[in-house]
PDB file of N, CA and C in Angstrom:
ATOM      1  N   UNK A   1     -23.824  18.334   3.411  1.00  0.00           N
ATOM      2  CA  UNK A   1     -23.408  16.953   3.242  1.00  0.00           C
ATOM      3  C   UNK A   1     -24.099  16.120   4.325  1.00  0.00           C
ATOM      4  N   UNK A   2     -24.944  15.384   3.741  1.00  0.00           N
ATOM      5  CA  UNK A   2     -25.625  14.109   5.017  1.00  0.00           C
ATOM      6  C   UNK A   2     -24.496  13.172   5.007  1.00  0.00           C
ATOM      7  N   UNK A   3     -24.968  12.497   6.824  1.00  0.00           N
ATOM      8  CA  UNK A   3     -24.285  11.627   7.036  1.00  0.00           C
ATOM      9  C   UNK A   3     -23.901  10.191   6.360  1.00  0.00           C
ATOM     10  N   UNK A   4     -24.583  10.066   5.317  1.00  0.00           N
ATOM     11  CA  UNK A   4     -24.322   8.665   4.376  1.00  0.00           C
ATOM     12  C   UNK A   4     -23.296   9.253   3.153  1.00  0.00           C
ATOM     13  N   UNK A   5     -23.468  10.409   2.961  1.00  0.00           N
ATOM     14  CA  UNK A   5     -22.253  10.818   2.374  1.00  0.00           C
ATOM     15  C   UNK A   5     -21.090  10.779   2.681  1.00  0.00           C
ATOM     16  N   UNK A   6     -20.665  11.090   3.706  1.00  0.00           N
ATOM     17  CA  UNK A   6     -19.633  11.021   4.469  1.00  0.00           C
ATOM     18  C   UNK A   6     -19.149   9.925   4.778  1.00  0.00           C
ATOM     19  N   UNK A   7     -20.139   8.802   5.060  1.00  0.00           N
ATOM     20  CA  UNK A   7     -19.738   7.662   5.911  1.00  0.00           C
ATOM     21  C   UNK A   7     -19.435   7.194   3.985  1.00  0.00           C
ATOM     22  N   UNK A   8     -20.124   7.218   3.337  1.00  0.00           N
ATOM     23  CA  UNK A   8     -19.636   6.538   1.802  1.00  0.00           C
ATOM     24  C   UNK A   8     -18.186   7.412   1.126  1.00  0.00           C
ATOM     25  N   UNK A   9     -17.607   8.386   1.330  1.00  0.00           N
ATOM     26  CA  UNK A   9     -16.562   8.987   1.096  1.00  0.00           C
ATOM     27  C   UNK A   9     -15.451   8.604   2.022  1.00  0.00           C
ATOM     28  N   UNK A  10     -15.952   8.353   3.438  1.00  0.00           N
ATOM     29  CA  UNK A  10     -14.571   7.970   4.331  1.00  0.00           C
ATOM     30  C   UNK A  10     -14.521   5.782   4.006  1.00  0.00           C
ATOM     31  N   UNK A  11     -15.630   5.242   3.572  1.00  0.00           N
ATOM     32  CA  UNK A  11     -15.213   4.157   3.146  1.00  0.00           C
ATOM     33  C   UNK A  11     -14.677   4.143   1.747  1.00  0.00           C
ATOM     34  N   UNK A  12     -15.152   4.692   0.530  1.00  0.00           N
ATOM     35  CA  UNK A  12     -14.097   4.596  -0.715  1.00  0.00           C
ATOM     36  C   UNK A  12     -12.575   4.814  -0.379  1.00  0.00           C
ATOM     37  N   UNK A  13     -12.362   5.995   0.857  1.00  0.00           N
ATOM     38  CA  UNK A  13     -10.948   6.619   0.995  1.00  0.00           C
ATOM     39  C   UNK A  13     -10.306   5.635   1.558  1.00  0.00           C
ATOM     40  N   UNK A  14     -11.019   4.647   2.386  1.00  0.00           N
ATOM     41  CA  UNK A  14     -10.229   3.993   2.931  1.00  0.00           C
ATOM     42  C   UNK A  14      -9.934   2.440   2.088  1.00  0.00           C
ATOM     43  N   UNK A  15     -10.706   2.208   1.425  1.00  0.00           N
ATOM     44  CA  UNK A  15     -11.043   1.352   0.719  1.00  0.00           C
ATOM     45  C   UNK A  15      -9.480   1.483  -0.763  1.00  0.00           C
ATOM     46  N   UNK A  16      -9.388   3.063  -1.303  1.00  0.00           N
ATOM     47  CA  UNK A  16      -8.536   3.329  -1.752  1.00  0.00           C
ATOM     48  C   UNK A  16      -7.029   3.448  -1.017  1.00  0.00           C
ATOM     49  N   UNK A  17      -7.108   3.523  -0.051  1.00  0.00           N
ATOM     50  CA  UNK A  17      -5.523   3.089   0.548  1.00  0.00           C
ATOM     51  C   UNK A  17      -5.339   1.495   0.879  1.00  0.00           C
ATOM     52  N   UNK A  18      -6.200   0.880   1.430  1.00  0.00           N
ATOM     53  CA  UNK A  18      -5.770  -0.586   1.440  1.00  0.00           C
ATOM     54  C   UNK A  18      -5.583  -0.836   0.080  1.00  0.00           C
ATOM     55  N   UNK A  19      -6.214  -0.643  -1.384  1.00  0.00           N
ATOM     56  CA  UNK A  19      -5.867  -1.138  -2.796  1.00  0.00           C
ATOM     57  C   UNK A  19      -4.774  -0.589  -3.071  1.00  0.00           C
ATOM     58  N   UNK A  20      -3.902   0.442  -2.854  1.00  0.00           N
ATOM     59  CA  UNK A  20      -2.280   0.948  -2.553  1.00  0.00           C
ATOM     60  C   UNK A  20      -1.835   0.185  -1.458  1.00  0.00           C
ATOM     61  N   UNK A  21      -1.792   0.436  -0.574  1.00  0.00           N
ATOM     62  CA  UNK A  21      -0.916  -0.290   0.826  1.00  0.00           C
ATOM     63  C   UNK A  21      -0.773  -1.871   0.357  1.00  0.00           C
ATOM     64  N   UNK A  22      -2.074  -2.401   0.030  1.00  0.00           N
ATOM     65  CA  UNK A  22      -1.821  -3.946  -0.072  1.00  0.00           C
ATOM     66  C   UNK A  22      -0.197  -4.791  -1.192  1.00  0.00           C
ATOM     67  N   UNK A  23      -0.276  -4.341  -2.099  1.00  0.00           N
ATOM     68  CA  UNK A  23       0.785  -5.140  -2.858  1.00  0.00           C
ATOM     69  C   UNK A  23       2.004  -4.571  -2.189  1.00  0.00           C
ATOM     70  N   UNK A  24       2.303  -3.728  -1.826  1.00  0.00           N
ATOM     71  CA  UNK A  24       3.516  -3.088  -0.770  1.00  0.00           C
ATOM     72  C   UNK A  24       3.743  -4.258  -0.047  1.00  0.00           C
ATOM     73  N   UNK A  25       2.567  -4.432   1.049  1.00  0.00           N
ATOM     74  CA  UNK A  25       2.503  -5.212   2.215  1.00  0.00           C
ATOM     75  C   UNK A  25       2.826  -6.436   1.707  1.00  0.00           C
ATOM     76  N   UNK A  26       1.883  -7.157   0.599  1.00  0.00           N
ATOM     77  CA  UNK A  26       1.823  -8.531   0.406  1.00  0.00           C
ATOM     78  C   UNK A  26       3.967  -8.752  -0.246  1.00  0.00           C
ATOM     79  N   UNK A  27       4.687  -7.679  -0.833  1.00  0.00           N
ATOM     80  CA  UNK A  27       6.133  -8.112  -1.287  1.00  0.00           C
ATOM     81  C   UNK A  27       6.722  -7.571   0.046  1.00  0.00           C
ATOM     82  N   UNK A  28       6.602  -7.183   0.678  1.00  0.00           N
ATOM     83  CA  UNK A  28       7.354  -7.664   2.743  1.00  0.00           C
ATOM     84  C   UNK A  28       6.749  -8.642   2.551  1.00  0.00           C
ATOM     85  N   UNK A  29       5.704  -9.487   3.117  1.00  0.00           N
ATOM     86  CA  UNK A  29       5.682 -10.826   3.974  1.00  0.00           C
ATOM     87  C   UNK A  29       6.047 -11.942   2.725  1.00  0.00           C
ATOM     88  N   UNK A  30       6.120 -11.521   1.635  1.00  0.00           N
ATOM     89  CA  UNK A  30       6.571 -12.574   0.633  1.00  0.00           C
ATOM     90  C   UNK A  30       8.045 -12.944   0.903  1.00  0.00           C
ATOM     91  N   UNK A  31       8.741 -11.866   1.076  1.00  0.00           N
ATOM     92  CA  UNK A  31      10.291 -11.732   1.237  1.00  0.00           C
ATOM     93  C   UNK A  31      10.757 -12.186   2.336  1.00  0.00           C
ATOM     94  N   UNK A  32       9.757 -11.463   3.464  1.00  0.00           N
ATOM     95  CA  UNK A  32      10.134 -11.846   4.806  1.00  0.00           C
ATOM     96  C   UNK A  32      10.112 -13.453   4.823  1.00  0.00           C
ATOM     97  N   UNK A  33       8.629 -13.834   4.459  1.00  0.00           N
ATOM     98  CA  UNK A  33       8.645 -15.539   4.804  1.00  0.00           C
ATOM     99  C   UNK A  33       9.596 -16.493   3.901  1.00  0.00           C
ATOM    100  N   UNK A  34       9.710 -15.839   2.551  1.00  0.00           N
ATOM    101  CA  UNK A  34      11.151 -16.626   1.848  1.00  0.00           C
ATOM    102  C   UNK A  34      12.382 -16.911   2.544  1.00  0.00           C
ATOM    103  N   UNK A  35      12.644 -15.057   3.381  1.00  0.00           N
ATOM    104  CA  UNK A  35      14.149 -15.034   4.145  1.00  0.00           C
ATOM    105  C   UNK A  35      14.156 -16.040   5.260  1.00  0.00           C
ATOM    106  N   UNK A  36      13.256 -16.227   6.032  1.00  0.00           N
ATOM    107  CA  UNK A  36      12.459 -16.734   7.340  1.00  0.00           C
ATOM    108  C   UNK A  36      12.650 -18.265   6.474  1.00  0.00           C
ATOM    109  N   UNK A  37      12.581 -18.858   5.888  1.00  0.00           N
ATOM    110  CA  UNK A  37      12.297 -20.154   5.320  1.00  0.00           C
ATOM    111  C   UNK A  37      14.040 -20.363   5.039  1.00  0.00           C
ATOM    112  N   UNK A  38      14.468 -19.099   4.486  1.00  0.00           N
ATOM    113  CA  UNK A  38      15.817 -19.744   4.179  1.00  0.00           C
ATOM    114  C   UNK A  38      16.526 -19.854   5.344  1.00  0.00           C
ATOM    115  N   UNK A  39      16.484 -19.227   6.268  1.00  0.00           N
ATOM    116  CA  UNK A  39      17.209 -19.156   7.544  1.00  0.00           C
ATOM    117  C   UNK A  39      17.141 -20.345   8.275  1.00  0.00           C
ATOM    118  N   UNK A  40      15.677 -20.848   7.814  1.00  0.00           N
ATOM    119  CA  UNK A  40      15.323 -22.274   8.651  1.00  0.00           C
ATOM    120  C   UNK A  40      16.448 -23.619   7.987  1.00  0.00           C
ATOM    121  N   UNK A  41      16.155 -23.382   7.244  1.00  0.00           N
ATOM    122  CA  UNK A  41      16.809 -24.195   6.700  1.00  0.00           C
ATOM    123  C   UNK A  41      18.246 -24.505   6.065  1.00  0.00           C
ATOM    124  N   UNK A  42      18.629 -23.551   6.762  1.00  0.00           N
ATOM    125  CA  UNK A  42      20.254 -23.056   6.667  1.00  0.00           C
ATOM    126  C   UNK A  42      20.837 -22.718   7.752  1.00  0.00           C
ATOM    127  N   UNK A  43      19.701 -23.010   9.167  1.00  0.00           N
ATOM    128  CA  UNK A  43      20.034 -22.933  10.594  1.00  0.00           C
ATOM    129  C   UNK A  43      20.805 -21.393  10.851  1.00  0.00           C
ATOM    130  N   UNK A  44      20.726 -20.526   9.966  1.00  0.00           N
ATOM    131  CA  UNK A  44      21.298 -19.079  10.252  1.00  0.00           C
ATOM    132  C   UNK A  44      20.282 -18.607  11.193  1.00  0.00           C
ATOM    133  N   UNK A  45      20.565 -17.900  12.360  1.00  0.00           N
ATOM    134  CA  UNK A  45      19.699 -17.195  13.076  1.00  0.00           C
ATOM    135  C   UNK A  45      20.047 -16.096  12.935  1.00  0.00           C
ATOM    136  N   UNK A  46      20.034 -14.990  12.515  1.00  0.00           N
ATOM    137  CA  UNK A  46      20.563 -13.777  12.178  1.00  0.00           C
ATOM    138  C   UNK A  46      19.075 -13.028  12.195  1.00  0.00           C
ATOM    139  N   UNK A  47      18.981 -12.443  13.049  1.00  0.00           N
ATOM    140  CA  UNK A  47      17.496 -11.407  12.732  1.00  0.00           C
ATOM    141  C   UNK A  47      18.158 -10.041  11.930  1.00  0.00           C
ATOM    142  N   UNK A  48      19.123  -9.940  11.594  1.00  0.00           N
ATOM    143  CA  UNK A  48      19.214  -8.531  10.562  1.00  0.00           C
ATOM    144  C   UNK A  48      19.217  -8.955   9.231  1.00  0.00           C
ATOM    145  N   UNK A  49      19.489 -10.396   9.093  1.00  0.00           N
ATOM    146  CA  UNK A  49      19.248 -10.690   7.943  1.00  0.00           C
ATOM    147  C   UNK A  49      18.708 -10.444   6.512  1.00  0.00           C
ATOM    148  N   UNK A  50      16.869 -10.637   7.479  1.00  0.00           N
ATOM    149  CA  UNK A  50      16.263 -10.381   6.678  1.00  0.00           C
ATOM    150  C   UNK A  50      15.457  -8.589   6.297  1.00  0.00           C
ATOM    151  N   UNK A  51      16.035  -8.250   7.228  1.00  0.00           N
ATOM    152  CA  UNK A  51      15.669  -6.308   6.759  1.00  0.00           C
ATOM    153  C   UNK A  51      15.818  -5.928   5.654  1.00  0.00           C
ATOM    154  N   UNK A  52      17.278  -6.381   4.988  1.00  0.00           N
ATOM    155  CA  UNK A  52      18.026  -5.597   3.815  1.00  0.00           C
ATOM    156  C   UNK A  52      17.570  -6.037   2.763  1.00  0.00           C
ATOM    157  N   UNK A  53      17.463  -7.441   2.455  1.00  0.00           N
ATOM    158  CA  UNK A  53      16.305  -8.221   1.829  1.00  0.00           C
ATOM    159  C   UNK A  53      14.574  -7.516   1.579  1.00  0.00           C
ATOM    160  N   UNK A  54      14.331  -7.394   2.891  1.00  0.00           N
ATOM    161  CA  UNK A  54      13.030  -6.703   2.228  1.00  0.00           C
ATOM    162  C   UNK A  54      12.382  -5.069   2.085  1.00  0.00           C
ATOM    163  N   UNK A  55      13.607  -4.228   2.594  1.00  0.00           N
ATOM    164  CA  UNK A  55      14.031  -2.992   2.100  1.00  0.00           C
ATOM    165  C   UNK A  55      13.963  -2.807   0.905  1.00  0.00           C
ATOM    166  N   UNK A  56      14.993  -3.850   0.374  1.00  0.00           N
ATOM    167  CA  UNK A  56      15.312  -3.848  -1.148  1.00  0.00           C
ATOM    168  C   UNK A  56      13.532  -4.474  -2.234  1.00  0.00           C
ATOM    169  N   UNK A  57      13.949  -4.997  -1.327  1.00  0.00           N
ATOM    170  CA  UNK A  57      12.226  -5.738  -2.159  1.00  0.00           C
ATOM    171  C   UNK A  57      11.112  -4.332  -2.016  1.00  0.00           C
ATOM    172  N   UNK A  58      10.881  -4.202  -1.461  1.00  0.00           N
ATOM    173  CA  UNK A  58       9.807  -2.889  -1.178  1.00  0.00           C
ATOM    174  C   UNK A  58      10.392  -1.802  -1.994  1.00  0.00           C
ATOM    175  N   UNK A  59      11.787  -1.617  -1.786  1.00  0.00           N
ATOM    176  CA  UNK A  59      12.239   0.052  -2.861  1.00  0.00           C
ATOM    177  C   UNK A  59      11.693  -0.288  -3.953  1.00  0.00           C
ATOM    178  N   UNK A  60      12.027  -1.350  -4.517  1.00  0.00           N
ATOM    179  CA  UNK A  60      11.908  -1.880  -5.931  1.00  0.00           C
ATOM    180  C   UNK A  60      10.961  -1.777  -6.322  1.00  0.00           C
ATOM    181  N   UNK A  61       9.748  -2.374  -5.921  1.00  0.00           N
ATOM    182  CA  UNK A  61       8.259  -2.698  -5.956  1.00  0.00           C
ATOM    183  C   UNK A  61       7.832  -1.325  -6.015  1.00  0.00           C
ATOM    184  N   UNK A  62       8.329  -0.110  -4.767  1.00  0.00           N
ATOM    185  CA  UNK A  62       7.842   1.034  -5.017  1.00  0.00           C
ATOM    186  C   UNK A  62       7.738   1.751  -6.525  1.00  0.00           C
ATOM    187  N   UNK A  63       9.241   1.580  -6.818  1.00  0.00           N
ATOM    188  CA  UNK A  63       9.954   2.478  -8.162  1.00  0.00           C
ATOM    189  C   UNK A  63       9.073   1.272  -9.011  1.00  0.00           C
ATOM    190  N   UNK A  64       8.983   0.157  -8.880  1.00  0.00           N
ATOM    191  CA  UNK A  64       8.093  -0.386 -10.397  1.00  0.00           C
ATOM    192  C   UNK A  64       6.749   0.392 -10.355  1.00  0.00           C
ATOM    193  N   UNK A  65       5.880   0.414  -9.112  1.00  0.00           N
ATOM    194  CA  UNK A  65       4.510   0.470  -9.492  1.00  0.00           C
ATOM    195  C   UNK A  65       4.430   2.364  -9.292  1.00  0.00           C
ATOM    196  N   UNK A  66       5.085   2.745  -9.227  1.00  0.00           N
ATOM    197  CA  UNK A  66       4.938   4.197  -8.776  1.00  0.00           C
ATOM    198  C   UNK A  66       4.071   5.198  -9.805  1.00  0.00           C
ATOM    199  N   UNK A  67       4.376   4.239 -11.071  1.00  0.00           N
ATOM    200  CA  UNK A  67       3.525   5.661 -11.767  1.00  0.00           C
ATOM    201  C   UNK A  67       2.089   4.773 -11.680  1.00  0.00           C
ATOM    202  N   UNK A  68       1.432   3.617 -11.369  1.00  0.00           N
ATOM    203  CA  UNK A  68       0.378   2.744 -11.215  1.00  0.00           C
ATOM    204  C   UNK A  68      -0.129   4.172  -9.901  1.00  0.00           C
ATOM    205  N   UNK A  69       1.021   4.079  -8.656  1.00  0.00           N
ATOM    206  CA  UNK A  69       0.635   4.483  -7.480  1.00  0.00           C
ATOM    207  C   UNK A  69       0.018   5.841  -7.757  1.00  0.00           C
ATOM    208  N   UNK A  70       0.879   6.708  -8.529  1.00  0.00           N
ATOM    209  CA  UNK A  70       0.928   8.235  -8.892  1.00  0.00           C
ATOM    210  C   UNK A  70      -0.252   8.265  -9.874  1.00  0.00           C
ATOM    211  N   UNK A  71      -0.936   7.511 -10.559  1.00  0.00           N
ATOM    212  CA  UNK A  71      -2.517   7.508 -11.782  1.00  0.00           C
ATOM    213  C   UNK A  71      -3.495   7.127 -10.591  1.00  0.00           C
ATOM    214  N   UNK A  72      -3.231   6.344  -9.502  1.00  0.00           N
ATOM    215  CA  UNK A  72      -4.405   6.294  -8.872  1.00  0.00           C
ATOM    216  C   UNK A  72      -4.581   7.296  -7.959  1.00  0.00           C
ATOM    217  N   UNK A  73      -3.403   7.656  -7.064  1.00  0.00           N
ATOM    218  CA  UNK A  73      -3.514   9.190  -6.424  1.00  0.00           C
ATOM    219  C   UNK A  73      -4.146  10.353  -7.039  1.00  0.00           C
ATOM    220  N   UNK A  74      -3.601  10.354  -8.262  1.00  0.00           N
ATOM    221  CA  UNK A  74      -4.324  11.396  -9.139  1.00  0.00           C
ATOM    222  C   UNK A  74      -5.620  11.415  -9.457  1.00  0.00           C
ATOM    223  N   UNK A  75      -6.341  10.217 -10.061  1.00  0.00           N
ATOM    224  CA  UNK A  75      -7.504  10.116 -10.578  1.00  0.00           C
ATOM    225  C   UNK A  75      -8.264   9.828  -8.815  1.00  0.00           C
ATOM    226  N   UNK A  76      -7.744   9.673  -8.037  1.00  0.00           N
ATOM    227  CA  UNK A  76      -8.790   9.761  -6.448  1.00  0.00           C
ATOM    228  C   UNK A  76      -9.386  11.453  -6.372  1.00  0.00           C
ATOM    229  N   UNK A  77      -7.846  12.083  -6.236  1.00  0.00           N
ATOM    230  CA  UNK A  77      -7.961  13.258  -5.969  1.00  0.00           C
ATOM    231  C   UNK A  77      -8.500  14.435  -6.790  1.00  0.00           C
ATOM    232  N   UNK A  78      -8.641  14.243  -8.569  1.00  0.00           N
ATOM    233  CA  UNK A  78      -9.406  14.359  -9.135  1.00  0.00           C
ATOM    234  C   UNK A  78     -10.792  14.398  -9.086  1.00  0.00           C
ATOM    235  N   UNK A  79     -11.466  13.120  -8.681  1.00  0.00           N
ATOM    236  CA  UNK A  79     -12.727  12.720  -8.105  1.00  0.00           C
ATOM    237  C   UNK A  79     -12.846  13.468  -6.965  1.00  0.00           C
ATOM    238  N   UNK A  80     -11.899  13.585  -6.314  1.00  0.00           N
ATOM    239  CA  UNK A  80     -12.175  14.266  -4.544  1.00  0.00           C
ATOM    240  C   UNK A  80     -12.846  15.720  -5.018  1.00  0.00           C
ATOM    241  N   UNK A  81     -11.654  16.644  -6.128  1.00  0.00           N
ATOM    242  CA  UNK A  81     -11.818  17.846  -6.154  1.00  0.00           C
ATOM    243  C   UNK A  81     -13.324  18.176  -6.889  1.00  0.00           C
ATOM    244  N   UNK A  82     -13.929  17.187  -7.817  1.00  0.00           N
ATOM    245  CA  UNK A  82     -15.089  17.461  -8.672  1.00  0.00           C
ATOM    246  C   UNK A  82     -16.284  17.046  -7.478  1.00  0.00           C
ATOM    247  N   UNK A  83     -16.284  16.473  -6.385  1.00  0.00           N
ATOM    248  CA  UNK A  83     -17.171  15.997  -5.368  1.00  0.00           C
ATOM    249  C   UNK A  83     -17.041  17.605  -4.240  1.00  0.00           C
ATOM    250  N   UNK A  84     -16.429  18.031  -4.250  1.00  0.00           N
ATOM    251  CA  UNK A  84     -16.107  19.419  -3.458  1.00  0.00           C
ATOM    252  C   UNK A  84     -17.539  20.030  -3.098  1.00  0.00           C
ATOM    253  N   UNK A  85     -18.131  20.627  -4.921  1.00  0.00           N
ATOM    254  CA  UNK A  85     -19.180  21.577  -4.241  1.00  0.00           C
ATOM    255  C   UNK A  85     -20.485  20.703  -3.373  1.00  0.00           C
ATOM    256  N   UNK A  86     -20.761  19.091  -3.997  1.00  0.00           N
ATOM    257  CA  UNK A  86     -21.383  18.774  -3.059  1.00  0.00           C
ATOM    258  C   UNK A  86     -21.403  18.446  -1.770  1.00  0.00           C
ATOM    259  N   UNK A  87     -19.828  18.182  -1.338  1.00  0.00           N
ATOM    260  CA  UNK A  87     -19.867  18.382  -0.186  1.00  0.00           C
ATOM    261  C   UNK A  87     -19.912  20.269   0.822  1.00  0.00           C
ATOM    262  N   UNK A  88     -19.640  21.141  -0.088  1.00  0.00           N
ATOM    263  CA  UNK A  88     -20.393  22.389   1.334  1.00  0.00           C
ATOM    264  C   UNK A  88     -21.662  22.351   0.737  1.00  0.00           C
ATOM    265  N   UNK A  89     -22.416  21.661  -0.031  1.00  0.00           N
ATOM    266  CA  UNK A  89     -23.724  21.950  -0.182  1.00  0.00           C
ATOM    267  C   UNK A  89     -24.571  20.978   0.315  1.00  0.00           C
TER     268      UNK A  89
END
């Protein structure tokens, strides 16, 4: 395996977890800055507030996109396992 291989396999891999991690991330700061907006404006200062709020938002989001999450895990690792013999060769 040459080094442009490698360096092009550790950028797809990583490239494939930010396209997972991201919609996770982007429903926290959606929730957070909604809760954060309502607090403002309802003068509540409560910092536990908004946890349970975006706990719940994130479980949810998980269990919706999970089989999205579970077809792209699969079809990566698929690709990983058929790329195998060229990488010890």
């Amino acid at each position: 395996m040459n080094p442009d291989f490698a360096v092009e396999l550790i950028r797809l891999m990583l490239l494939k977890a930010t396209q997972l991690a991201t919609p996770i991330l982007v429903t926290g700061m959606t929730i957070g800055t909604s809760v954060s907006v309502f607090q403002t404006v309802t003068s509540v200062q409560e910092q536990t507030l908004s946890f349970l709020p975006k706990t719940m938002g994130i479980a949810a989001f998980i269990i919706v996109a999970s089989p999205w999450i579970l077809r792209t895990m699969i079809e990566y690792t698929r690709w990983m396992i058929q790329l195998a013999p060229q990488m010890v060769g």
